[in-house]
N, C-alpha and C. Protein backbone atom coordinates (compact mmCIF):
# COMPACT_ATOMS: atom_id res chain seq x y z
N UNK A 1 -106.86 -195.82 135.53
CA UNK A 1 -108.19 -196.13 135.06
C UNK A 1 -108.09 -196.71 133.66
N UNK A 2 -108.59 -198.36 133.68
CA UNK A 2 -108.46 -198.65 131.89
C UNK A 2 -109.71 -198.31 131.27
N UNK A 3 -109.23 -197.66 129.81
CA UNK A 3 -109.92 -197.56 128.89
C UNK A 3 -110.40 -198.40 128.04
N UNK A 4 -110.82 -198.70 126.94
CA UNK A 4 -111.30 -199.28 125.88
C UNK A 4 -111.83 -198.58 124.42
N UNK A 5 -111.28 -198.64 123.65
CA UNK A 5 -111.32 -198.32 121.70
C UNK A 5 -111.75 -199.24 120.80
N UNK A 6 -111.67 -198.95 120.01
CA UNK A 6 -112.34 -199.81 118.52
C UNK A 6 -112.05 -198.63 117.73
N UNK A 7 -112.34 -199.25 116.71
CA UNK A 7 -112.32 -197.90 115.38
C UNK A 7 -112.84 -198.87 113.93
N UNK A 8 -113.20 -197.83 113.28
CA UNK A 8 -113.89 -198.73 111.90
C UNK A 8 -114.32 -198.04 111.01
N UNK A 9 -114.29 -198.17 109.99
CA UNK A 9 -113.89 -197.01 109.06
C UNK A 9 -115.18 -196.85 108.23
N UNK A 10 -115.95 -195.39 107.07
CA UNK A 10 -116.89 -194.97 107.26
C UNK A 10 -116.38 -194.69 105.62
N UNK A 11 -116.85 -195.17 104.63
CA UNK A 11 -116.70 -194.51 103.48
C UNK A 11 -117.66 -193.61 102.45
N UNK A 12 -117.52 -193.03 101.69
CA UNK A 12 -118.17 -192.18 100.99
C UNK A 12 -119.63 -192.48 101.12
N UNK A 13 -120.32 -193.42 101.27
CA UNK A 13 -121.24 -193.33 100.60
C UNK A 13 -121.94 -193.99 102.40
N UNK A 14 -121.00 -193.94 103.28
CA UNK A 14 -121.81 -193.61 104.55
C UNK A 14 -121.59 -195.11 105.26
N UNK A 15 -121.33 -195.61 104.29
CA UNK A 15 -121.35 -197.41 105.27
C UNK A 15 -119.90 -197.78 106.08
N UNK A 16 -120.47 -197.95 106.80
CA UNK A 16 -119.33 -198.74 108.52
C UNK A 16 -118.89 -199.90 107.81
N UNK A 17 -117.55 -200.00 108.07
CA UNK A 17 -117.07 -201.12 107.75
C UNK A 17 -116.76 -202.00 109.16
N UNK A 18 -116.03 -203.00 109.12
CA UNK A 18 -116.13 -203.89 110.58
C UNK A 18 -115.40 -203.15 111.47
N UNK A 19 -115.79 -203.53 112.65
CA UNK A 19 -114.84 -202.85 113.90
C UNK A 19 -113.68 -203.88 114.25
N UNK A 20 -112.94 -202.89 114.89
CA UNK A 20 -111.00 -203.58 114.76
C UNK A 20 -111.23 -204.19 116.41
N UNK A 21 -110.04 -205.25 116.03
CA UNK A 21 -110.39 -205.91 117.70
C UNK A 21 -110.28 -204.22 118.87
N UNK A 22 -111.04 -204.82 120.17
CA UNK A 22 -111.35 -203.73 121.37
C UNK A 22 -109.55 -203.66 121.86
N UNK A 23 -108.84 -202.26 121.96
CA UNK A 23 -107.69 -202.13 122.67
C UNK A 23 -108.41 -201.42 123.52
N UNK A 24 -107.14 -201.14 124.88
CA UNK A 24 -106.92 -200.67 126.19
C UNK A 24 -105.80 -200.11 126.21
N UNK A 25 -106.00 -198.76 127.02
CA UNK A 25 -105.17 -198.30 127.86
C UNK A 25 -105.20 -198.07 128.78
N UNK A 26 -104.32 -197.63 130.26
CA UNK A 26 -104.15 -196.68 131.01
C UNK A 26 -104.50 -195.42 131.02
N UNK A 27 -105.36 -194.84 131.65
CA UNK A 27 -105.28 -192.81 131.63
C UNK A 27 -104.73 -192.81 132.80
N UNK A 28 -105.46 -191.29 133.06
CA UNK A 28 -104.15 -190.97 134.24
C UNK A 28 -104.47 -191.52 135.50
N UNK A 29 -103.34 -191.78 136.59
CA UNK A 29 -103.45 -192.80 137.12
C UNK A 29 -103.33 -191.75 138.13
N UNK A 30 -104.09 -192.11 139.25
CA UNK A 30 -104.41 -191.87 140.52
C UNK A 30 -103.10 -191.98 141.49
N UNK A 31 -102.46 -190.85 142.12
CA UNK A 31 -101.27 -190.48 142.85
C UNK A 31 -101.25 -191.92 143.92
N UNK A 32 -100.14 -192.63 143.83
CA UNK A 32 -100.34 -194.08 144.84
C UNK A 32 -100.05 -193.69 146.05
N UNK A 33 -100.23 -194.06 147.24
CA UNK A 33 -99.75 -194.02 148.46
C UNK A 33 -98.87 -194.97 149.00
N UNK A 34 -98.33 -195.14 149.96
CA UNK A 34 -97.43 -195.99 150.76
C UNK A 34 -98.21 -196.38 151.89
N UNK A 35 -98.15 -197.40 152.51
CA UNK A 35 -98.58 -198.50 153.64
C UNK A 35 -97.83 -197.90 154.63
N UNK A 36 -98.46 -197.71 155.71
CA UNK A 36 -97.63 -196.99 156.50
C UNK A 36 -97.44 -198.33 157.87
N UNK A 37 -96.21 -198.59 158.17
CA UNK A 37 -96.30 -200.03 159.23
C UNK A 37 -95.04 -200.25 159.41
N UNK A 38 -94.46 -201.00 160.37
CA UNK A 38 -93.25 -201.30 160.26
C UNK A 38 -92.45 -202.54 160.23
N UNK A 39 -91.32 -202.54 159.69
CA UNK A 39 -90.51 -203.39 158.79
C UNK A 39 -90.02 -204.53 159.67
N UNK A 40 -90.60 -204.64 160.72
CA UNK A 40 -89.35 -205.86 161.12
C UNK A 40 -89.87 -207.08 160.82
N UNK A 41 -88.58 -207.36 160.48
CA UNK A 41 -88.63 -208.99 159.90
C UNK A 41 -88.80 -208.98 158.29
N UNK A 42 -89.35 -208.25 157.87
CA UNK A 42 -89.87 -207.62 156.26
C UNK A 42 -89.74 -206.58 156.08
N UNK A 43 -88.97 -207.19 154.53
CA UNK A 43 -88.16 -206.16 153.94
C UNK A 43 -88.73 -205.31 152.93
N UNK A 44 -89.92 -205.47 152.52
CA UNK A 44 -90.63 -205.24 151.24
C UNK A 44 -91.71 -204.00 152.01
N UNK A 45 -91.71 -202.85 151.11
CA UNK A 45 -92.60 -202.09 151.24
C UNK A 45 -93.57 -202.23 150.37
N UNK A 46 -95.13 -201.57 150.76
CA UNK A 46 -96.09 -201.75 149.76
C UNK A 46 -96.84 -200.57 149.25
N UNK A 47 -96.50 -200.51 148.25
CA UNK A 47 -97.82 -199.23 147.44
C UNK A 47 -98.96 -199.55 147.27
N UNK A 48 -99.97 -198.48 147.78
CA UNK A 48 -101.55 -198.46 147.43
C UNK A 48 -102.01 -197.82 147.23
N UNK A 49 -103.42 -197.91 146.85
CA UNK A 49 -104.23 -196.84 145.77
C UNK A 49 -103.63 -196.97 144.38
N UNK A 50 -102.73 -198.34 143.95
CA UNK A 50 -102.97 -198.13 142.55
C UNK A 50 -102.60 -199.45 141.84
N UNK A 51 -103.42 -199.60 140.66
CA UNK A 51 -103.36 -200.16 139.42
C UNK A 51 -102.60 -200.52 139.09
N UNK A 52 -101.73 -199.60 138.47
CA UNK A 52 -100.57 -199.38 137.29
C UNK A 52 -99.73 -200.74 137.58
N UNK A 53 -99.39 -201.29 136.62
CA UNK A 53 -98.60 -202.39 136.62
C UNK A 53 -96.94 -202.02 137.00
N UNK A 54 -96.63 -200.95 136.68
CA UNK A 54 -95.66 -200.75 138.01
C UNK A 54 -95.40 -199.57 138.02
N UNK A 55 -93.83 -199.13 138.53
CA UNK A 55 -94.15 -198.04 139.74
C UNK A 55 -92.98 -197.54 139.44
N UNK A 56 -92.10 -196.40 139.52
CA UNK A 56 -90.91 -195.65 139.98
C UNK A 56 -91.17 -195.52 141.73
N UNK A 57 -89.93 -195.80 142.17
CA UNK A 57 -89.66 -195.66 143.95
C UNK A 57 -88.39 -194.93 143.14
N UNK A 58 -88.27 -193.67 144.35
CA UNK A 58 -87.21 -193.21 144.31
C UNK A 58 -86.98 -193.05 146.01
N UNK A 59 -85.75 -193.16 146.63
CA UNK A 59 -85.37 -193.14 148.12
C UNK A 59 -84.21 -192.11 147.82
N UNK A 60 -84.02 -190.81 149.01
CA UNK A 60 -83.37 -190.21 148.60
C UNK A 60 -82.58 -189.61 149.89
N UNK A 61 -81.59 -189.00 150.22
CA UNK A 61 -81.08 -188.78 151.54
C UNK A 61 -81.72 -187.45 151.33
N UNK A 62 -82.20 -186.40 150.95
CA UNK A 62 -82.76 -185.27 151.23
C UNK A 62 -83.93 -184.97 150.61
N UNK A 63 -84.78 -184.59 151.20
CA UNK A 63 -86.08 -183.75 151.08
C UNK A 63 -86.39 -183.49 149.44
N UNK A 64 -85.31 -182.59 149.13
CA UNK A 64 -85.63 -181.95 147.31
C UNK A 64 -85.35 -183.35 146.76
N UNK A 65 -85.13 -184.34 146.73
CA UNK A 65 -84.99 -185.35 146.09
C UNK A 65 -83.87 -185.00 145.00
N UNK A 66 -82.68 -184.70 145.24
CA UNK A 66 -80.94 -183.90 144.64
C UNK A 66 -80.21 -185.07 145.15
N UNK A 67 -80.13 -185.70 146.00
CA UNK A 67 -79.42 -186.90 146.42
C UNK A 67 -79.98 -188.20 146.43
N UNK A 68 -80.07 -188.93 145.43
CA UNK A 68 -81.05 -189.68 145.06
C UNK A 68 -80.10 -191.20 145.18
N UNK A 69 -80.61 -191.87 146.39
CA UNK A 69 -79.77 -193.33 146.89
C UNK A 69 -80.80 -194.74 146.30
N UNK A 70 -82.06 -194.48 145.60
CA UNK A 70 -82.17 -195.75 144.81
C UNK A 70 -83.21 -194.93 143.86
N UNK A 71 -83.27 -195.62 142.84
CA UNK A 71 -84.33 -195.20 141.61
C UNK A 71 -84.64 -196.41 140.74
N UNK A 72 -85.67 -196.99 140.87
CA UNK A 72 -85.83 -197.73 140.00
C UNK A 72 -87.70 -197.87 139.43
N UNK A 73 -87.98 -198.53 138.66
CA UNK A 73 -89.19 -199.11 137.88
C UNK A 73 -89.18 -200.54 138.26
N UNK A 74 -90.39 -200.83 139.15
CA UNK A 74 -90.52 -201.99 139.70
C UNK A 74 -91.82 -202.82 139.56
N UNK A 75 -91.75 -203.65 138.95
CA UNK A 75 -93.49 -204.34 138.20
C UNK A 75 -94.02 -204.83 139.83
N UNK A 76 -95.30 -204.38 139.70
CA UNK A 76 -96.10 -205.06 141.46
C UNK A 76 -96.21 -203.20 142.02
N UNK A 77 -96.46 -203.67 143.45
CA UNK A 77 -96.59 -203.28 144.50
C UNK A 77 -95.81 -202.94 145.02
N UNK A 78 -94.86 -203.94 145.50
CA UNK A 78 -93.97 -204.07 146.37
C UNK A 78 -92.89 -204.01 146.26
N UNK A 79 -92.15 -203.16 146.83
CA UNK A 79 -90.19 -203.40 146.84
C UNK A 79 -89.66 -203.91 147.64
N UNK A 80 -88.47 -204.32 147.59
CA UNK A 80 -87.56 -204.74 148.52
C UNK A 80 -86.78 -203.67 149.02
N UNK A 81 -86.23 -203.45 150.30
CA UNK A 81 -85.44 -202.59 150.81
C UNK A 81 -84.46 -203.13 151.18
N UNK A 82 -84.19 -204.52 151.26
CA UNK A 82 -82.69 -205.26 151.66
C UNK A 82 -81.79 -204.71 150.65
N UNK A 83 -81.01 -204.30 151.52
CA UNK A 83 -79.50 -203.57 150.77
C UNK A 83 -79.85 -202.36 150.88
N UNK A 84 -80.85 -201.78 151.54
CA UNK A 84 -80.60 -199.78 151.41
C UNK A 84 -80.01 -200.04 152.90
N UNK A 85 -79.17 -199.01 152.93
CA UNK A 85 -78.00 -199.14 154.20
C UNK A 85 -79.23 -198.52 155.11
N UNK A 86 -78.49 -198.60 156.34
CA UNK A 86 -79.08 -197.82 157.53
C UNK A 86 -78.76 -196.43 157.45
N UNK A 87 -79.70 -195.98 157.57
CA UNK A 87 -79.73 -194.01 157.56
C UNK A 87 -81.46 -194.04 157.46
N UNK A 88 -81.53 -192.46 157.27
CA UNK A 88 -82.78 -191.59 156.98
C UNK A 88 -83.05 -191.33 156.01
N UNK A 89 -84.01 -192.00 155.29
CA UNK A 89 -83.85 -191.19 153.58
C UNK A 89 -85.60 -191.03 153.75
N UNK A 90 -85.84 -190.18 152.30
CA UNK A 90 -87.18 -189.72 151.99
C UNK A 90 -87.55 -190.73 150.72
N UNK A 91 -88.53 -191.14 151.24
CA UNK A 91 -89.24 -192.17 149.61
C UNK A 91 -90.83 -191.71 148.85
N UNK A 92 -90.79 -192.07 147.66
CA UNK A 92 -91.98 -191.32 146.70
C UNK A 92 -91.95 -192.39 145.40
N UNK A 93 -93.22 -192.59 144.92
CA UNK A 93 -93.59 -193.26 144.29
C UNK A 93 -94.67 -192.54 143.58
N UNK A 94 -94.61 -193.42 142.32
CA UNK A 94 -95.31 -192.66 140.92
C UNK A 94 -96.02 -193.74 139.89
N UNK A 95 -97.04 -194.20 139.66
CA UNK A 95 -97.18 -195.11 138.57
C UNK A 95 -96.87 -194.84 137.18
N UNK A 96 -96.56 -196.33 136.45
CA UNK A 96 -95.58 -196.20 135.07
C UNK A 96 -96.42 -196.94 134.58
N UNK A 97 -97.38 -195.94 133.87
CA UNK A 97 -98.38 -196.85 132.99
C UNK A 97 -98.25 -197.14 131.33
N UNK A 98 -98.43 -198.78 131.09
CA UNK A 98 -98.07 -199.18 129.98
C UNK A 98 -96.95 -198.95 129.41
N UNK A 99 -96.86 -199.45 128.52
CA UNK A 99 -96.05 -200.23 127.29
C UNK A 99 -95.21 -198.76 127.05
N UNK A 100 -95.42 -197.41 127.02
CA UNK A 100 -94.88 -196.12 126.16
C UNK A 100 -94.17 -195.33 127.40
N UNK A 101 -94.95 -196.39 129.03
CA UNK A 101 -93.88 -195.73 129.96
C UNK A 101 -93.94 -194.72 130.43
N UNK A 102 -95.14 -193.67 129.98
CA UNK A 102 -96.43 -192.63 130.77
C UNK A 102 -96.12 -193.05 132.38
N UNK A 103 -95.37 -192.00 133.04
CA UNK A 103 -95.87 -191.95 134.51
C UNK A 103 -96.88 -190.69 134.67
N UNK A 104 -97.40 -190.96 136.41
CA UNK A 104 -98.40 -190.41 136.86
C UNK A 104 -97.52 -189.38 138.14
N UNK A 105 -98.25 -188.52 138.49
CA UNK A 105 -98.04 -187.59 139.52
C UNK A 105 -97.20 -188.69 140.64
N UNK A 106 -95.97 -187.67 141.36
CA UNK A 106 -95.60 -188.40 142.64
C UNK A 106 -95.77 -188.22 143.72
N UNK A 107 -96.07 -189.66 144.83
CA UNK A 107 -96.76 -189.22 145.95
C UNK A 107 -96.21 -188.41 146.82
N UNK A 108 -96.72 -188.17 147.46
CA UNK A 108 -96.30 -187.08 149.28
C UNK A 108 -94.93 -187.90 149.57
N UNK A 109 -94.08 -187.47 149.62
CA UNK A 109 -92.63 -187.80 149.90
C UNK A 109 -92.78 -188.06 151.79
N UNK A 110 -92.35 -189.35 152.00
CA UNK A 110 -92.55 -189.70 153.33
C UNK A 110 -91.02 -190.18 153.70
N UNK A 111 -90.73 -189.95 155.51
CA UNK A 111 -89.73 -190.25 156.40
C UNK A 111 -89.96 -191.67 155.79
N UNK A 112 -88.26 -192.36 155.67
CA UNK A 112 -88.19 -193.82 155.67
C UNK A 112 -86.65 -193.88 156.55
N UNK A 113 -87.00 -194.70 157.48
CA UNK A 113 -85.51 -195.38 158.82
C UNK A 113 -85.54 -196.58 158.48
N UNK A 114 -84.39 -196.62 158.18
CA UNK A 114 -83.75 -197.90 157.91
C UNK A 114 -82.77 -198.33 159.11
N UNK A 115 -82.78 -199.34 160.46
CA UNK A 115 -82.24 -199.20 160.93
C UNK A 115 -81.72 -200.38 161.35
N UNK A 116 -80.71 -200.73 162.15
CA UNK A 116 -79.61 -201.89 162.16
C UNK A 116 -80.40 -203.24 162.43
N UNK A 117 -81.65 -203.67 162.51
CA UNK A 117 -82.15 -204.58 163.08
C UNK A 117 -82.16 -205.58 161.66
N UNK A 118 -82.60 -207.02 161.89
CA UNK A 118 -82.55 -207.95 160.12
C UNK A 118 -84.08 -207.34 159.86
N UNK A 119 -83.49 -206.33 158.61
CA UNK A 119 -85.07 -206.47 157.86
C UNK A 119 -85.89 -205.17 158.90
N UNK A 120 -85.14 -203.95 159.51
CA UNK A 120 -85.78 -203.22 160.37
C UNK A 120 -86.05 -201.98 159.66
N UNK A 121 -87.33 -201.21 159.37
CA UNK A 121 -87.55 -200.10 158.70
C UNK A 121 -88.79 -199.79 159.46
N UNK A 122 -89.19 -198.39 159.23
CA UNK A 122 -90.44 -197.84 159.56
C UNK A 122 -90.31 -196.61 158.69
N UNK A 123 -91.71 -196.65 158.30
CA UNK A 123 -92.32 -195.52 157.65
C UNK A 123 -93.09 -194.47 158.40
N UNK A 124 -92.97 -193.07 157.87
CA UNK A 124 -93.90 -192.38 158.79
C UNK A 124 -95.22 -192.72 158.25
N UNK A 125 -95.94 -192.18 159.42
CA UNK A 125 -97.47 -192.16 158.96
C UNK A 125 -97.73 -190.58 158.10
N UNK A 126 -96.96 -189.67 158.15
CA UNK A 126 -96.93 -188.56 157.13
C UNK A 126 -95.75 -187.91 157.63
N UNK A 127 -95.44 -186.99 156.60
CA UNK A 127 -94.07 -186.11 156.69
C UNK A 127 -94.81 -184.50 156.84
N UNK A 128 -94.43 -184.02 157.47
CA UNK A 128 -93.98 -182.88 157.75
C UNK A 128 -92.73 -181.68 157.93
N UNK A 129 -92.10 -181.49 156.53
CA UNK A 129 -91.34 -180.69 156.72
C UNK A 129 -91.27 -179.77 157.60
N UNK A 130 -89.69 -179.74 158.65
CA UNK A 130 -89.56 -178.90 159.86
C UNK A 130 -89.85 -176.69 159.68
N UNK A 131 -90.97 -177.05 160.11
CA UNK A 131 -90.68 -175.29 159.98
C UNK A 131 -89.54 -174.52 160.10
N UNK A 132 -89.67 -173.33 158.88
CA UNK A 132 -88.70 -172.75 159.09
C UNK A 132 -88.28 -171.76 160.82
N UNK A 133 -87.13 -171.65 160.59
CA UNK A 133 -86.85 -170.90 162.04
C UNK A 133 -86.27 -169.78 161.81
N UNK A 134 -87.11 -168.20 162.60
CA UNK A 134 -86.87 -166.88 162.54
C UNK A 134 -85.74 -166.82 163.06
N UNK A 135 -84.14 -166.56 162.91
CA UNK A 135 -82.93 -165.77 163.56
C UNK A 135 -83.76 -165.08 164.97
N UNK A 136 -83.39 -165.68 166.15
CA UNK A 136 -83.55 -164.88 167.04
C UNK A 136 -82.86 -163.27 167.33
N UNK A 137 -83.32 -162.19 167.21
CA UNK A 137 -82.54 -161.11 167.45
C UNK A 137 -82.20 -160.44 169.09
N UNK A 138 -80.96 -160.48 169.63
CA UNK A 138 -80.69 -159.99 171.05
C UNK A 138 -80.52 -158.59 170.75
């Protein structure tokens, strides 16, 4: 969400002096989502629900995000996935707002297959971590 400031200064005897050009910022930025669709032929995934001029993607081979197979800050929307190998990894995204590099909350960590086709991926439409399982007792 951008903001807008001024400021202008007020001296003793009560009088406003001129106002400073209008700045902007970023506040806090609304958790982005992922496009949920699939990849063939295109390689680029897309973030939505947000603003922010860009983004942290992190892709990771496990769940806690401890094995972390790409990380980067990417200006736009969109990434490229050409060059993440074929496997199963988990992806999450965060907006990186302005100039000081303020990120925002990260989204719902979603299934991403990357698989042998040119340019073949699919996203889930949501993740659901597998319930845990009770030790059967005989």
């Amino acid at each position: 969400v951008p903001y807008f400031w001024r400021v202008a200064s007020v001296n003793a005897n009560g009088d406003i002096g001129p106002w400073s050009q209008t700045r902007s910022f970023l506040g806090a930025a609304e958790v982005p989502a992922l496009k949920t669709r699939r990849g063939d032929g295109n390689t680029s995934l897309e973030i939505d629900g947000s603003i922010a001029p860009s983004h942290q993607v992190q892709i990771a081979r496990d769940l806690r995000f401890s094995n972390i197979a790409f990380d980067r800050v990417i200006v736009g929307n969109k990434f490229d996935l050409s060059g993440i190998p074929v496997n199963s990894y988990y992806v999450r995204v965060r907006a990186v707002l302005g100039s000081d590099q303020a990120v925002g909350g990260w989204s719902e960590p979603r299934l991403l297959e990357v698989y042998p086709l040119r340019g073949g991926w699919w996203l889930s439409e949501t993740f659901q971590p597998p319930a845990a399982t009770a030790p059967v007792n005989k």
